[in-house]
C-alpha atoms as a PDB file:
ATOM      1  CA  UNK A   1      92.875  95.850  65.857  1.00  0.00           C
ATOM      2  CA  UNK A   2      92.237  97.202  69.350  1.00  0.00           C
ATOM      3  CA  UNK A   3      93.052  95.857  72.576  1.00  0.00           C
ATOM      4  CA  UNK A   4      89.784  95.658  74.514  1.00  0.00           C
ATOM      5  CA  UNK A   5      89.806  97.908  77.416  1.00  0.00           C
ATOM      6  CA  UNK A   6      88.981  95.274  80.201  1.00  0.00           C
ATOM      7  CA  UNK A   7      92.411  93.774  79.148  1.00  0.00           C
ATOM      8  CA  UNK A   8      94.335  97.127  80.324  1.00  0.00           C
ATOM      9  CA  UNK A   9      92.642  98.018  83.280  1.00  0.00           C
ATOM     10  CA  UNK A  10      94.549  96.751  86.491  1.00  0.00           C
ATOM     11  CA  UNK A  11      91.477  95.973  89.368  1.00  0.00           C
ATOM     12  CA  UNK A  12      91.953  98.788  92.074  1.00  0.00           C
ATOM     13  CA  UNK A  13      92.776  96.747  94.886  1.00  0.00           C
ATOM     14  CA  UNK A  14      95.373  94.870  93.029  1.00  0.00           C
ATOM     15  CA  UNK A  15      96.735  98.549  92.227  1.00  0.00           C
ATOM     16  CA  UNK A  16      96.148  99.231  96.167  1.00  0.00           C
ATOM     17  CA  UNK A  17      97.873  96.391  97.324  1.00  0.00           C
ATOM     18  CA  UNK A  18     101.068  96.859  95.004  1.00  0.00           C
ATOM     19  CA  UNK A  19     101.440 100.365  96.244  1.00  0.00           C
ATOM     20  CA  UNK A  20     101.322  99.517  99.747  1.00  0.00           C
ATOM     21  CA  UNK A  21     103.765  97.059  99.520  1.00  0.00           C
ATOM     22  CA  UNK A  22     105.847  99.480  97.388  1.00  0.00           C
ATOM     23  CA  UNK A  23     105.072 102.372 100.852  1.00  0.00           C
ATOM     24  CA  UNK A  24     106.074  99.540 103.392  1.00  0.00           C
ATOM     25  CA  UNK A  25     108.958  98.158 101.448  1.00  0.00           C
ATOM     26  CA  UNK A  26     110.705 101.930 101.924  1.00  0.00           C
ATOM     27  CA  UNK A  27     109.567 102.334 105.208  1.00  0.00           C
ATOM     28  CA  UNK A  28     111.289  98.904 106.341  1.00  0.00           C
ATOM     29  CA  UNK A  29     114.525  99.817 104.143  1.00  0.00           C
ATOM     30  CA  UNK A  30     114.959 103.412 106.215  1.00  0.00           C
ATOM     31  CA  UNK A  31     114.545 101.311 109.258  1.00  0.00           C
ATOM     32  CA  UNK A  32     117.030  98.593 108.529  1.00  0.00           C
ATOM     33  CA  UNK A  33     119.889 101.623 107.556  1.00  0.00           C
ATOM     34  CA  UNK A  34     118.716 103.616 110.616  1.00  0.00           C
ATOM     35  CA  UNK A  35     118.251 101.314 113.340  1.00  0.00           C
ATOM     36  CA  UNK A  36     114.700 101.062 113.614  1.00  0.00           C
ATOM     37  CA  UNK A  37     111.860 103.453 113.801  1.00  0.00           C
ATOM     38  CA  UNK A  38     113.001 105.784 116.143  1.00  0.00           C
ATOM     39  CA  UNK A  39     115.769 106.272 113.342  1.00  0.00           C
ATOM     40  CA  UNK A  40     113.201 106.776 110.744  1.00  0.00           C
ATOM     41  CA  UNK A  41     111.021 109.305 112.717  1.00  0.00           C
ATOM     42  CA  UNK A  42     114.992 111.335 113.321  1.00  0.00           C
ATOM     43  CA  UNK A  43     115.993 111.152 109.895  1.00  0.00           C
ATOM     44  CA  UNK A  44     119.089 109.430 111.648  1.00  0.00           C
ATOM     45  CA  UNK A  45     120.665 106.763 112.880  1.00  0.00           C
ATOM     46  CA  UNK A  46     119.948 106.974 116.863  1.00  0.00           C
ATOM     47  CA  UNK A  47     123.563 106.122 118.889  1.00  0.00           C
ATOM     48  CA  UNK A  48     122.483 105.663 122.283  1.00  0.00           C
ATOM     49  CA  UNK A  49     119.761 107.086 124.768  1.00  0.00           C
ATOM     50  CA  UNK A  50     121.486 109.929 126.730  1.00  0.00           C
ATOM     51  CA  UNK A  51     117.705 110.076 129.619  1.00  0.00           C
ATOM     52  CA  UNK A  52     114.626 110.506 129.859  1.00  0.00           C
ATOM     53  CA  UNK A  53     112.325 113.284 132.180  1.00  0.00           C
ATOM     54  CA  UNK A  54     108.828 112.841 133.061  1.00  0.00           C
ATOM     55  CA  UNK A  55     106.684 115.499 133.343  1.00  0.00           C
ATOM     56  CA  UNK A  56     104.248 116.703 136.160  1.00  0.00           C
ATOM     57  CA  UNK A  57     100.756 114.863 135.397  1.00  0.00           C
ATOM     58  CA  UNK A  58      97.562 116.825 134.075  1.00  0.00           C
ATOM     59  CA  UNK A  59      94.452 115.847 133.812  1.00  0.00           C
ATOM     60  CA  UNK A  60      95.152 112.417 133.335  1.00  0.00           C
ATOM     61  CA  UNK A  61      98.112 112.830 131.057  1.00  0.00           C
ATOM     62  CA  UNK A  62     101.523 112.159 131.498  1.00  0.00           C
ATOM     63  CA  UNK A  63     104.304 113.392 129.523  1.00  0.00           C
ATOM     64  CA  UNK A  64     108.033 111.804 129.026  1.00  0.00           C
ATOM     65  CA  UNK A  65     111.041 114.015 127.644  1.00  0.00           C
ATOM     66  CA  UNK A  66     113.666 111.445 126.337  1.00  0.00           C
ATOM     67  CA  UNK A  67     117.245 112.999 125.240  1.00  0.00           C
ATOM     68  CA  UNK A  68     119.288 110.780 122.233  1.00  0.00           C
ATOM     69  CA  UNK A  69     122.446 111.019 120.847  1.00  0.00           C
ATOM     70  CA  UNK A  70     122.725 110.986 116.888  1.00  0.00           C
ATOM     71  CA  UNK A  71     124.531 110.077 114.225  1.00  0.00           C
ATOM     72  CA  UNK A  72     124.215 113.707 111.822  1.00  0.00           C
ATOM     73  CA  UNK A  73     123.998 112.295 108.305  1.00  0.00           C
ATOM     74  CA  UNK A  74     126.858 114.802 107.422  1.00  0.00           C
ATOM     75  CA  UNK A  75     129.221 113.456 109.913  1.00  0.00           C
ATOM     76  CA  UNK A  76     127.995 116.101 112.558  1.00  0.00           C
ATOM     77  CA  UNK A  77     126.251 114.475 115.961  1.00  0.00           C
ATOM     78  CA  UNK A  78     123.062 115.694 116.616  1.00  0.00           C
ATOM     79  CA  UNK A  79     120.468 115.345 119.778  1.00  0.00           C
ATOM     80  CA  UNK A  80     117.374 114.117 119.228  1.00  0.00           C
ATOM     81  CA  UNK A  81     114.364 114.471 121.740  1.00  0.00           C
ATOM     82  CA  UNK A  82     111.408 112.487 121.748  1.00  0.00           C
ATOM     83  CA  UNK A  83     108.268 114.214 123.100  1.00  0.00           C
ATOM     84  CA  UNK A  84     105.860 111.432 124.029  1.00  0.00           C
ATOM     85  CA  UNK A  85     102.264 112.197 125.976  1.00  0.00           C
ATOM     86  CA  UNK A  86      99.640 109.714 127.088  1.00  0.00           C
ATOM     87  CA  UNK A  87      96.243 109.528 127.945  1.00  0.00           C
ATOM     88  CA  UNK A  88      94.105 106.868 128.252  1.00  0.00           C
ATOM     89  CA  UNK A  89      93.043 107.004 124.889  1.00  0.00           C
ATOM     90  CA  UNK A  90      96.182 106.874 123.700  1.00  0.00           C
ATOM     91  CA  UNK A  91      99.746 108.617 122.907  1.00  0.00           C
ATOM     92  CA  UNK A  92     101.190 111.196 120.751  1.00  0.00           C
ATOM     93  CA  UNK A  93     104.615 111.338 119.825  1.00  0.00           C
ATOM     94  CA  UNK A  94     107.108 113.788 118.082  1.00  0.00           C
ATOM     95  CA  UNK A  95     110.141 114.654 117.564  1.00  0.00           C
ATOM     96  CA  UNK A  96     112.791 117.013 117.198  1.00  0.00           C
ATOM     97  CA  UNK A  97     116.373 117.093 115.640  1.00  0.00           C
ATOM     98  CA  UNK A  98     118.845 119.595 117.220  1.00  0.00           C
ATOM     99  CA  UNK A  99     122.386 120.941 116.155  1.00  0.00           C
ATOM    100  CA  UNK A 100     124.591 120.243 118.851  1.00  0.00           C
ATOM    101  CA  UNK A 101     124.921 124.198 119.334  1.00  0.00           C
ATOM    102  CA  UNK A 102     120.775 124.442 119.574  1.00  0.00           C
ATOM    103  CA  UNK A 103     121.154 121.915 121.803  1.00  0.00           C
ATOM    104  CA  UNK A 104     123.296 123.687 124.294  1.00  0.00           C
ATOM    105  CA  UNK A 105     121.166 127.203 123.748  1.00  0.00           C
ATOM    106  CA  UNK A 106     118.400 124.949 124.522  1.00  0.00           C
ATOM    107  CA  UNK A 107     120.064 123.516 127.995  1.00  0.00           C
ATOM    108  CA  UNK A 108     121.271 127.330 128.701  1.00  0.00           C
ATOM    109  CA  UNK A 109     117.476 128.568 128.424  1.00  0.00           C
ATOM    110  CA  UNK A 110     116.271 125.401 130.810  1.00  0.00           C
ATOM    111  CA  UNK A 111     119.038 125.784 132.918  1.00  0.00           C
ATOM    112  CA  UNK A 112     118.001 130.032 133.100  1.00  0.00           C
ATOM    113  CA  UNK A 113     114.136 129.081 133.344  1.00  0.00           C
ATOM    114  CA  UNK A 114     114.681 126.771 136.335  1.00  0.00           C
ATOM    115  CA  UNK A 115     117.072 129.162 138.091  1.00  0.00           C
ATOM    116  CA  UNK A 116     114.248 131.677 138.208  1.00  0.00           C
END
């Protein structure tokens, strides 16, 4: 005897709806261990905002350089800067995880550029 095939077949938005909540369940556990979002988009847990530096405006868009300090997953601190620009239709963000060594290569080149 066979099973008719309407009794298998799970409705696609039940599927849909189960695999978002599945998505959103992992996103929310990464934030909980990390702190928040800003965690999640680092890949680690964010200690404390070092500054921020706004950029020259272009064109109706403004930029923002924020500096964190982080908590390196291996027991290592790392820096984490957040790149956010905005427009009037919106924002972009990224960011960007640094070794503490990058971090002071990075300084020594900004620190050469603006000497110039």
């Amino acid at each position: 005897m066979t099973t008719p095939a309407s009794d298998l077949d799970v409705p696609f938005d039940t599927l849909f709806w189960i695999v978002l909540a599945v998505v959103l369940g992992l996103f929310i556990r990464k934030a909980v261990q990390r702190g928040g979002v800003r965690g999640v988009m680092f890949g680690s847990r964010v200690e404390r905002l070092v500054g921020d530096v706004r950029g020259a405006t272009r064109h109706g868009q403004s930029f923002t350089v924020s500096v964190h300090q982080l908590a390196g997953s291996d027991g290592h601190d790392a820096i984490g800067l957040e790149l956010m620009a905005r427009t009037a239709g919106g924002s972009q963000l990224m960011t960007v995880t640094l070794s503490r060594e990058a971090a002071v290569q990075l300084a020594e080149h900004l620190r050469v550029a603006a000497m110039q």
